[in-house]
C-alpha atoms as a PDB file:
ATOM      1  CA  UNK A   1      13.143  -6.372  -5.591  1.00  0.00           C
ATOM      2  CA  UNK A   2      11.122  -2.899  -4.526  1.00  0.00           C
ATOM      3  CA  UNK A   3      12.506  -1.447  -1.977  1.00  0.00           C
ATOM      4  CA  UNK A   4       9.640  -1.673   0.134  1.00  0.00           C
ATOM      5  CA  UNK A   5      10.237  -5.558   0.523  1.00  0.00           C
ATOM      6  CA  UNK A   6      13.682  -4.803   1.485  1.00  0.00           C
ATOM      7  CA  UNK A   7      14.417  -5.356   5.443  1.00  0.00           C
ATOM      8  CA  UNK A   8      15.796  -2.898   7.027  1.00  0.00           C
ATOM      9  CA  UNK A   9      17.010  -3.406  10.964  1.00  0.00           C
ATOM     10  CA  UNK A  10      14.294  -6.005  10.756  1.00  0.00           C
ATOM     11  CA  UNK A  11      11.513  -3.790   9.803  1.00  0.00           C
ATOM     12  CA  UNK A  12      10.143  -3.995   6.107  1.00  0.00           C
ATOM     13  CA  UNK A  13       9.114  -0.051   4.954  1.00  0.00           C
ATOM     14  CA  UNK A  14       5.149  -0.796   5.432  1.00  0.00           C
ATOM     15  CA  UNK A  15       6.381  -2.219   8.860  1.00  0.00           C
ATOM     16  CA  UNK A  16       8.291   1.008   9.907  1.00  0.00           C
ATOM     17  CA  UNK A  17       5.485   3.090   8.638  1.00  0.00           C
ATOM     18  CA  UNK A  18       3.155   1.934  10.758  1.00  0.00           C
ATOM     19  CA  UNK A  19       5.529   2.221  13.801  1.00  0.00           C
ATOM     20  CA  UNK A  20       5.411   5.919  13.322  1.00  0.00           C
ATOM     21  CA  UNK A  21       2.478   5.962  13.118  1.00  0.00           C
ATOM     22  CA  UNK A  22       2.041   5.372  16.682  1.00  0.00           C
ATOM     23  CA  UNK A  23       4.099   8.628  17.568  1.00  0.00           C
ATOM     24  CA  UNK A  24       2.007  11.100  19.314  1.00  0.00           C
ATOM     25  CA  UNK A  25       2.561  14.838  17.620  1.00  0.00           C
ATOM     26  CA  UNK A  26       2.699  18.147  19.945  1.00  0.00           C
ATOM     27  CA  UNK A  27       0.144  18.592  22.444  1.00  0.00           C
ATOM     28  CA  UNK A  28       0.014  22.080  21.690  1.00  0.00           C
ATOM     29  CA  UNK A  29       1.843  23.225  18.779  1.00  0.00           C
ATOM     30  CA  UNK A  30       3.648  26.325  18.518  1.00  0.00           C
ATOM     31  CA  UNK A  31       3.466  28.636  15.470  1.00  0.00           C
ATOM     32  CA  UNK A  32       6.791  30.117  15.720  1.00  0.00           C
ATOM     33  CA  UNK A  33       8.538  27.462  15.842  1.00  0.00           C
ATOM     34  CA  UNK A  34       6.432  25.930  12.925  1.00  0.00           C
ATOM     35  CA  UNK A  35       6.104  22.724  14.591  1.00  0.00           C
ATOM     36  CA  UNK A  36       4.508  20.853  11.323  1.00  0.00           C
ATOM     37  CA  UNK A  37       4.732  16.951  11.826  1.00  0.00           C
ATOM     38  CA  UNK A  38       6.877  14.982   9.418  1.00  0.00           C
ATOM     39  CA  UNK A  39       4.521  12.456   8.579  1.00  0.00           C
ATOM     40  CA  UNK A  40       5.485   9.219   9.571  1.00  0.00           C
ATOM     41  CA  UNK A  41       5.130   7.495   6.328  1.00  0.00           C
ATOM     42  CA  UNK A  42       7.374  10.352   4.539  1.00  0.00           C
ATOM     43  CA  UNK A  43       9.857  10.229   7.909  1.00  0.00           C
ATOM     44  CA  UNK A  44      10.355   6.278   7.410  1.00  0.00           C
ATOM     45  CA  UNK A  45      11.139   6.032   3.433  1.00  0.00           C
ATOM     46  CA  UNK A  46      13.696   8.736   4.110  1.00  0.00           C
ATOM     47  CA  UNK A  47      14.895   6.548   6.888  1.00  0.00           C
ATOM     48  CA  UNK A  48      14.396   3.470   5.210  1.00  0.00           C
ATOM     49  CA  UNK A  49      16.567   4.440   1.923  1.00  0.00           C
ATOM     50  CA  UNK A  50      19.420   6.090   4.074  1.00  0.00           C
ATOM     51  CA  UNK A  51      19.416   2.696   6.109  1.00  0.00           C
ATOM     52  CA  UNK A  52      19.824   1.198   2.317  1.00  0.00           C
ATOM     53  CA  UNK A  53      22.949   3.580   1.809  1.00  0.00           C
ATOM     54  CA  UNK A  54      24.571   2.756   4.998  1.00  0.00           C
ATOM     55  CA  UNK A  55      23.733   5.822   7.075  1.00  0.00           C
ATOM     56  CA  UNK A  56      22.090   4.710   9.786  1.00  0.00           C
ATOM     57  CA  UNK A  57      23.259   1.050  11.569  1.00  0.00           C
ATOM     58  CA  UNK A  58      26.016   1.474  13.786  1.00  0.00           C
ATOM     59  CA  UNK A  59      25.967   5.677  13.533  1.00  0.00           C
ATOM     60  CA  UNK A  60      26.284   8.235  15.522  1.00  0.00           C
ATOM     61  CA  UNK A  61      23.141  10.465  14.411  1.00  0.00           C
ATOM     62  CA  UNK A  62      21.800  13.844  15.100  1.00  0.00           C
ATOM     63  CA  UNK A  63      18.395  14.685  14.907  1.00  0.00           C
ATOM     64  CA  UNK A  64      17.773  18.501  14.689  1.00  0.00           C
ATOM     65  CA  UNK A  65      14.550  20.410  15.331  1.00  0.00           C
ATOM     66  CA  UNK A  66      13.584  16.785  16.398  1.00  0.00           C
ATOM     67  CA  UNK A  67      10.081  17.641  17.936  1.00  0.00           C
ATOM     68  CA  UNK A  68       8.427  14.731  19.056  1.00  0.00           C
ATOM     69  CA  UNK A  69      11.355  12.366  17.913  1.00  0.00           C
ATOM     70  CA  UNK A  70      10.049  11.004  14.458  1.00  0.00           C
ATOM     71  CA  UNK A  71      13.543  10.698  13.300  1.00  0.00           C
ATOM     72  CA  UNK A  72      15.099   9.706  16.321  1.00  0.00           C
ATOM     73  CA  UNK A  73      13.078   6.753  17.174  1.00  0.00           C
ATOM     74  CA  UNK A  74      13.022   5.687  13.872  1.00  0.00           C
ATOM     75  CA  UNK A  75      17.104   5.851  13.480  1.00  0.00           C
ATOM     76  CA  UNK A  76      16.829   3.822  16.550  1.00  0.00           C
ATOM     77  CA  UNK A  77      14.215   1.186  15.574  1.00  0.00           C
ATOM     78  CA  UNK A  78      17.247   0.988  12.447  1.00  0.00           C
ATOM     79  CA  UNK A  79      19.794  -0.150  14.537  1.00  0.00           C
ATOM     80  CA  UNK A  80      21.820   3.655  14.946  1.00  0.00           C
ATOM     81  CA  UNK A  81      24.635   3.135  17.595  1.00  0.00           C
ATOM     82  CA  UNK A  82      23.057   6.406  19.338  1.00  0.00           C
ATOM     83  CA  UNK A  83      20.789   8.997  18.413  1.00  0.00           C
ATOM     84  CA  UNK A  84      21.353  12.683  19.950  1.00  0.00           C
ATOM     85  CA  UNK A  85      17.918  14.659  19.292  1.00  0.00           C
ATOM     86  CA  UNK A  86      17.782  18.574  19.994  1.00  0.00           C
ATOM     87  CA  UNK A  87      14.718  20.820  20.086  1.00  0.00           C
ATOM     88  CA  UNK A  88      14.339  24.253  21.618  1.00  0.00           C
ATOM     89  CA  UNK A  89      10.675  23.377  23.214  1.00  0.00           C
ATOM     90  CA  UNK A  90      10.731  21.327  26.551  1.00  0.00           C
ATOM     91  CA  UNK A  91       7.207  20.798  25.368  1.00  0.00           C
ATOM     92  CA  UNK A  92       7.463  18.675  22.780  1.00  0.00           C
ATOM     93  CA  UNK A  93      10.141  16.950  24.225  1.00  0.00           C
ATOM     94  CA  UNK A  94       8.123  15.889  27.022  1.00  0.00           C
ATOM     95  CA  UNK A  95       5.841  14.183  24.494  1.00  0.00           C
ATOM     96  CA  UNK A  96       9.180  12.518  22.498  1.00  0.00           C
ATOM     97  CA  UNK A  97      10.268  11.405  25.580  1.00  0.00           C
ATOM     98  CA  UNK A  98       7.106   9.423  26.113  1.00  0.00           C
ATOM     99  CA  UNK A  99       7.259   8.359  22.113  1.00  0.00           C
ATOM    100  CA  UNK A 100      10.490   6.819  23.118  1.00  0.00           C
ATOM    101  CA  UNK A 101       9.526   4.736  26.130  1.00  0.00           C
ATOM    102  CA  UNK A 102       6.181   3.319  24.601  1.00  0.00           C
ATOM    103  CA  UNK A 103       8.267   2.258  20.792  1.00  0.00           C
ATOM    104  CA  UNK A 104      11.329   1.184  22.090  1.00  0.00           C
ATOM    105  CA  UNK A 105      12.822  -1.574  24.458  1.00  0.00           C
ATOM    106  CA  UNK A 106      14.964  -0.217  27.320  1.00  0.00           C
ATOM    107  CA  UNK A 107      18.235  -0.858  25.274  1.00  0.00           C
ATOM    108  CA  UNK A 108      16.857   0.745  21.620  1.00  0.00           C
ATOM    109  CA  UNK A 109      15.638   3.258  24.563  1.00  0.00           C
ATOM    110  CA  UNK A 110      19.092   3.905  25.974  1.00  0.00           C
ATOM    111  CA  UNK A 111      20.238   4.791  22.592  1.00  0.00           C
ATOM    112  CA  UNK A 112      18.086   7.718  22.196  1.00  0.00           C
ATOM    113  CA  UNK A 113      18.903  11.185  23.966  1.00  0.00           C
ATOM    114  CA  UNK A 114      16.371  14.133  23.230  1.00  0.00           C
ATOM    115  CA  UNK A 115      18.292  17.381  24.573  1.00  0.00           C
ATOM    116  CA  UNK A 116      16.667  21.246  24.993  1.00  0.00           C
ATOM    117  CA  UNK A 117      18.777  23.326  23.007  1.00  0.00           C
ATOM    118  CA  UNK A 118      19.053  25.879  20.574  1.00  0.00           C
ATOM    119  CA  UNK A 119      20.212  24.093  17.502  1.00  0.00           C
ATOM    120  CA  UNK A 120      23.045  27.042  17.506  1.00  0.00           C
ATOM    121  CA  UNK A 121      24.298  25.360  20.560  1.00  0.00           C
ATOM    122  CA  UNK A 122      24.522  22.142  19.104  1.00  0.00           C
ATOM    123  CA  UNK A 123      28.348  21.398  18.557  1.00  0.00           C
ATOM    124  CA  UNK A 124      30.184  18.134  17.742  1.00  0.00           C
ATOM    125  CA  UNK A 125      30.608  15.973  14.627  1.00  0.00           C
ATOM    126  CA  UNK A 126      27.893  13.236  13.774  1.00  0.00           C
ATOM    127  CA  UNK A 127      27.831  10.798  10.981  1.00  0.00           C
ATOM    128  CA  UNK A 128      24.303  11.634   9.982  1.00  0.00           C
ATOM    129  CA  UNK A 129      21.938  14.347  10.091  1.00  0.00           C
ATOM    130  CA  UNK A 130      18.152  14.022   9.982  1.00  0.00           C
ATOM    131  CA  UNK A 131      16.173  17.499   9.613  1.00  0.00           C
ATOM    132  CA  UNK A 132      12.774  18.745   8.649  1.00  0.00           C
ATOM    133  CA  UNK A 133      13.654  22.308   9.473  1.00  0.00           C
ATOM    134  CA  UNK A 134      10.911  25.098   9.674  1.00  0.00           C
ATOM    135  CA  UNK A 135       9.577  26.028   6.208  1.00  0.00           C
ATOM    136  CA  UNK A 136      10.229  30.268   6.765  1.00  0.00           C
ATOM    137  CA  UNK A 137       5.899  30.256   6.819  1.00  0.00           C
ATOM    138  CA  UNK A 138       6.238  32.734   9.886  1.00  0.00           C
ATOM    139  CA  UNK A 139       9.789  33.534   9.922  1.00  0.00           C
ATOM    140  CA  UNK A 140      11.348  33.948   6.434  1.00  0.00           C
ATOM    141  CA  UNK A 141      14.557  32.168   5.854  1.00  0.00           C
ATOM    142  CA  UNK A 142      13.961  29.997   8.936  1.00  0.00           C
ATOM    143  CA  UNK A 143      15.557  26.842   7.582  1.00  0.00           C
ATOM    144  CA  UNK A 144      18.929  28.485   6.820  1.00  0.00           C
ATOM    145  CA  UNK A 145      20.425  27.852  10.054  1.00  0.00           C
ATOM    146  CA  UNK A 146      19.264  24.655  10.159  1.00  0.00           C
ATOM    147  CA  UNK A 147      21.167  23.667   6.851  1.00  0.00           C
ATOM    148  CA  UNK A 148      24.326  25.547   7.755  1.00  0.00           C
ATOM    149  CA  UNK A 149      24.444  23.846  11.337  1.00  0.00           C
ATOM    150  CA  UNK A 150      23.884  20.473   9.876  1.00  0.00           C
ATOM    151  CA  UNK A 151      26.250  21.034   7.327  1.00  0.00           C
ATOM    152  CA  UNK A 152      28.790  21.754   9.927  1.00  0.00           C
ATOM    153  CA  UNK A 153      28.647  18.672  12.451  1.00  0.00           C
ATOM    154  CA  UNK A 154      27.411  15.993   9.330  1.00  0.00           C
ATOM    155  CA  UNK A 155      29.360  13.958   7.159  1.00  0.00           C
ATOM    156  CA  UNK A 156      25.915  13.119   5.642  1.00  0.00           C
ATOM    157  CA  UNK A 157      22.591  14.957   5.684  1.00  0.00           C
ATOM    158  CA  UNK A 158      18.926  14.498   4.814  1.00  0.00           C
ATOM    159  CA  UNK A 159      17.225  17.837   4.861  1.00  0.00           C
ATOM    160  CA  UNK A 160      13.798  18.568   3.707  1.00  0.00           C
ATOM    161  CA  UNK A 161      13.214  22.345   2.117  1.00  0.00           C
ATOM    162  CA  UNK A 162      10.517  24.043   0.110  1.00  0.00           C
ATOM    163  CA  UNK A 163      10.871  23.508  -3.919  1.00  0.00           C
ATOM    164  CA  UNK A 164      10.851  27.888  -3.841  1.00  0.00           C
ATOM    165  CA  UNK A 165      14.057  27.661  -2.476  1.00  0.00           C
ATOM    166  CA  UNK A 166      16.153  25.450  -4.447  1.00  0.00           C
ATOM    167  CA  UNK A 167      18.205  27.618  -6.535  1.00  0.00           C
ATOM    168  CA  UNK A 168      19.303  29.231  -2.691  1.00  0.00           C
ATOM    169  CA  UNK A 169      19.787  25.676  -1.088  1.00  0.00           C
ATOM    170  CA  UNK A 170      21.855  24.611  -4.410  1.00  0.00           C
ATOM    171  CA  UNK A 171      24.212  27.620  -4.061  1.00  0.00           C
ATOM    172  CA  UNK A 172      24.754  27.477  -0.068  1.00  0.00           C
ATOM    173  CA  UNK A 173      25.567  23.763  -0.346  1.00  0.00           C
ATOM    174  CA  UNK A 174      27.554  24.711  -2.737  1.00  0.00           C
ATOM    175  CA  UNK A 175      29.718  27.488  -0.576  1.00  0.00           C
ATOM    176  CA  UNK A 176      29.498  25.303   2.303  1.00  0.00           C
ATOM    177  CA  UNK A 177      31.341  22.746   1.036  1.00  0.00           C
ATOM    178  CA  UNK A 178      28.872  20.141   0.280  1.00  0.00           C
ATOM    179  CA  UNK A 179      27.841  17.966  -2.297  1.00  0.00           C
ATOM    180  CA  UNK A 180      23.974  16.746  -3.155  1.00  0.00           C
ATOM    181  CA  UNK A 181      23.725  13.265  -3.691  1.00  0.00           C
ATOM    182  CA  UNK A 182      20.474  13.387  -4.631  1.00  0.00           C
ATOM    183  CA  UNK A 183      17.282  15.275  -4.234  1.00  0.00           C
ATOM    184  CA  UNK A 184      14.087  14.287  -4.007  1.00  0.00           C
ATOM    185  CA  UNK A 185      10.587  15.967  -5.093  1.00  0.00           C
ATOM    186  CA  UNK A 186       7.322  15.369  -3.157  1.00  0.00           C
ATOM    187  CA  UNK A 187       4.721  17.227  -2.228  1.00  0.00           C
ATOM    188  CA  UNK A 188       3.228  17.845   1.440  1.00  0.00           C
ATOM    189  CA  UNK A 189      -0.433  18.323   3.044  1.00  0.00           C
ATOM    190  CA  UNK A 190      -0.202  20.422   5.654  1.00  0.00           C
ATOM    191  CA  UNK A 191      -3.497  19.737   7.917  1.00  0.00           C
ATOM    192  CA  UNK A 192      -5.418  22.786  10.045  1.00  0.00           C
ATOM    193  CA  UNK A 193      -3.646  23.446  13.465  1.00  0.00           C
ATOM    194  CA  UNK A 194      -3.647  26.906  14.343  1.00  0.00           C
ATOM    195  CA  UNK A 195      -6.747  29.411  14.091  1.00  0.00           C
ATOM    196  CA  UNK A 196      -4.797  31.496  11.692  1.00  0.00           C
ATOM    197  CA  UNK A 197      -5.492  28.904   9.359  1.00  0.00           C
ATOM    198  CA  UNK A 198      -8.034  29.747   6.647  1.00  0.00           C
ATOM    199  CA  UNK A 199      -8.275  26.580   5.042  1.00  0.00           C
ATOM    200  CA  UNK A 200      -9.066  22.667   6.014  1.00  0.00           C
ATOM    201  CA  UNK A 201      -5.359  22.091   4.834  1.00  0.00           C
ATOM    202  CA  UNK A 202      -2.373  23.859   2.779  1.00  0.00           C
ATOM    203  CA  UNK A 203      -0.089  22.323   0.115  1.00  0.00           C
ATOM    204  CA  UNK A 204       3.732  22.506  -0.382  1.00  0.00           C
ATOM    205  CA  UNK A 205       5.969  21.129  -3.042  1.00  0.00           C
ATOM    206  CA  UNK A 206       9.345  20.232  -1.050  1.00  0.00           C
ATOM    207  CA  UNK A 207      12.538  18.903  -1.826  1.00  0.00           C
ATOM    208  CA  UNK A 208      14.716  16.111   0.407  1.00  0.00           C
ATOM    209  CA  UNK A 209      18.526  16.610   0.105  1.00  0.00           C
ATOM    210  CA  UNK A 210      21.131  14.414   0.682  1.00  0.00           C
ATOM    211  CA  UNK A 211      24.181  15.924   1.520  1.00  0.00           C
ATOM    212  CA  UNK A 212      27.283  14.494   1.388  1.00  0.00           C
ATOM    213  CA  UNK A 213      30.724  16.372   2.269  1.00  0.00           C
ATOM    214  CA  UNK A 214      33.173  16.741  -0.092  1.00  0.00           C
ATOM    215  CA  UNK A 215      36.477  15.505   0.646  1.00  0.00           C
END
């Protein structure tokens, strides 16, 4: 049976997908912090499959660079025993906060905690990890405190990082003491959002990790 007419949590994939879809983005997105979307039908198969693997019902999940809660909520919807969410704009979290009250009921709700914080300052241990960390478009190696902070409070994590850097990824997984279950090629259309933009929209090739710690 495809995987797409699997239920997860009691949501089929197309189901899910169209969930997120009702997820408002940023109001105002900020370039430094690259806030780029994870599109909602991308955000729920990588959701939907680690549901599949056991990774999400009943877990304790962390959601970093969590903007406006994609991952979160969606962990949530899944049946996650609690979702901690961290982002270092109140901004966006303003607007996650908002995605959370109009997608979940008051105890899928409860479940959910969106926190301001550096994602240096995030500390604790977490069965799963859920990150679409900055690509390095306006600060280069952006992502690489992402991975090493996920890779330190994670038993298993789903990261998301441009194809360029795989060889780099491969080898700090490596000397972090992690080992990739899989990883997963797609591509991603990047839509106009800030005037430095020359073009209608950009592509990237990227790659979805999952990380598993070695015992």
């Amino acid at each position: 049976m495809p995987s797409s007419a699997k239920s997860a949590g009691g949501y089929k994939l197309r189901t899910l997908q169209m969930k997120l879809m009702q997820l408002r983005g940023p109001e105002k997105p900020s370039p430094s912090y690259e806030q780029y979307s994870t599109p909602p039908d991308l955000a729920a198969t990588i959701l939907f499959d680690a549901f599949q693997a056991g990774d999400v019902a009943g877990k304790l999940i962390a959601d970093l660079g969590c903007g406006t809660g994609v991952f979160a909520i969606g962990a949530a919807m899944l049946g996650a025993a609690e979702v901690f969410a961290f982002d270092i704009d109140h901004a966006v979290l303003e607007v996650a906060e908002k995605n959370k009250i109009a997608l979940l009921d008051k105890r899928g709700a409860d479940r959910v905690r969106f926190e301001q914080r550096d994602i240096l300052d995030v500390h604790g241990k977490f069965d799963t990890v859920f990150q679409n960390p900055p690509f390095g478009a306006q600060s280069r190696n952006a992502d690489v405190p992402f991975l090493v902070k996920a890779i330190e409070i994670g038993n298993v994590i789903y990261t998301i990082h441009q194809i360029s850097t795989m060889d780099f990824v491969t080898s700090k997984v490596r000397e972090l003491g992690c080992e990739i279950v899989y990883a997963k090629r797609f591509k991603y259309r990047m839509p106009w959002m800030f005037n430095f933009h020359t073009k209608a929209h950009r592509d990237f090739e990227l790659i979805l990790y999952k990380l598993k710690l070695i015992r």
